[in-house]
Protein backbone atom coordinates (compact mmCIF):
# COMPACT_ATOMS: atom_id res chain seq x y z
CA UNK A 1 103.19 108.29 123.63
CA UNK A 2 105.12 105.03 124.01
CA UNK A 3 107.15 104.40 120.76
CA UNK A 4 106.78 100.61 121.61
CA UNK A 5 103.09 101.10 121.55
CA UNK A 6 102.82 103.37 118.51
CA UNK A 7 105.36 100.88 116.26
CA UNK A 8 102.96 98.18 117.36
CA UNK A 9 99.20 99.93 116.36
CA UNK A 10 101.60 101.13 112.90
CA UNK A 11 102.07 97.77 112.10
CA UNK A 12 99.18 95.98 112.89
CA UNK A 13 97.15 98.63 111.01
CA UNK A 14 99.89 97.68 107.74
CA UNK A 15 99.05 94.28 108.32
CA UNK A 16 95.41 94.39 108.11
CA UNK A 17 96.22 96.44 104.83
CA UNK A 18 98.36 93.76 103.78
CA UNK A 19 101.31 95.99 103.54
CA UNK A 20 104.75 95.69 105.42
CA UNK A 21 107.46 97.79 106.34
CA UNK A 22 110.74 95.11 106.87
CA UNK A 23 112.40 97.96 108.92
CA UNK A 24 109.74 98.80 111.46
CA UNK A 25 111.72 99.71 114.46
CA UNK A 26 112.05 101.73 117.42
CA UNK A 27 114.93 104.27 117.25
CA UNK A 28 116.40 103.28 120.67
CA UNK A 29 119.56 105.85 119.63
CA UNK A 30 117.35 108.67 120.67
CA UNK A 31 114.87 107.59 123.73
CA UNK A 32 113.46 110.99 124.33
CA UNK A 33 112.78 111.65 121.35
CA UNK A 34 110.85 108.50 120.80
CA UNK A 35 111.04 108.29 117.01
CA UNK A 36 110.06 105.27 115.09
CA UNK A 37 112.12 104.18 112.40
CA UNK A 38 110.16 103.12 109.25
CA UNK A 39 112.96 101.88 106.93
CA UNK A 40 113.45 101.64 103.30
CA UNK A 41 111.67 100.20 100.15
CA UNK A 42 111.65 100.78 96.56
CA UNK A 43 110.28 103.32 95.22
CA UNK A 44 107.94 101.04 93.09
CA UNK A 45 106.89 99.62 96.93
CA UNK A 46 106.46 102.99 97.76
CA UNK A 47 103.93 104.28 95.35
CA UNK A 48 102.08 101.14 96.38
CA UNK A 49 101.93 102.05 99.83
CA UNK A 50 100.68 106.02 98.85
CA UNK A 51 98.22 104.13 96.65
CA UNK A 52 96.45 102.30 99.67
CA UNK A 53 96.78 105.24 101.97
CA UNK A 54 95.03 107.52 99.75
CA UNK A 55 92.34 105.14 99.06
CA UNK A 56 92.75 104.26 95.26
CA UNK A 57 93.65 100.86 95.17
CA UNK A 58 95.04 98.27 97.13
CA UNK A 59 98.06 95.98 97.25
CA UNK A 60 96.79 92.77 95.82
CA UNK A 61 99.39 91.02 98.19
CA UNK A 62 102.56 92.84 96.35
CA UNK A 63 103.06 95.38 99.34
CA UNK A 64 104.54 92.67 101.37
CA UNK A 65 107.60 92.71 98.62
CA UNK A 66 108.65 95.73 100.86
CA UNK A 67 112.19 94.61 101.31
CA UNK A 68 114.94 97.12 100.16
CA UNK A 69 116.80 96.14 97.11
């Protein structure tokens, strides 16, 4: 799988859950490995996030505060 291609269906599925990762990237230190690099938040972002992927709640526009401390 393209890394390119799997950072770009990651983040437009975040988006359409109104969440955001600010570090999002490609890790182009390692090519065959083709890792993505998804960043850092707080942890209060964090438990966010879990709460929308398991289903129980939703982000009422705060998951976008992503941005590391």
């Amino acid at each position: 799988m393209d890394p390119y291609k799997a950072g770009e269906q990651l983040c437009d599925a975040l988006t359409r859950a109104d969440m955001v990762l600010p570090g999002l990237a490609v890790d182009t230190a390692s090519p065959r490995l083709r890792l993505i690099h998804l960043g850092t938040v707080r942890a209060d972002v964090a438990v966010m996030h879990a709460r929308v992927i398991r289903g129980g709640g939703d982000c009422d526009g705060q998951c976008r505060a992503a941005a590391p401390a």
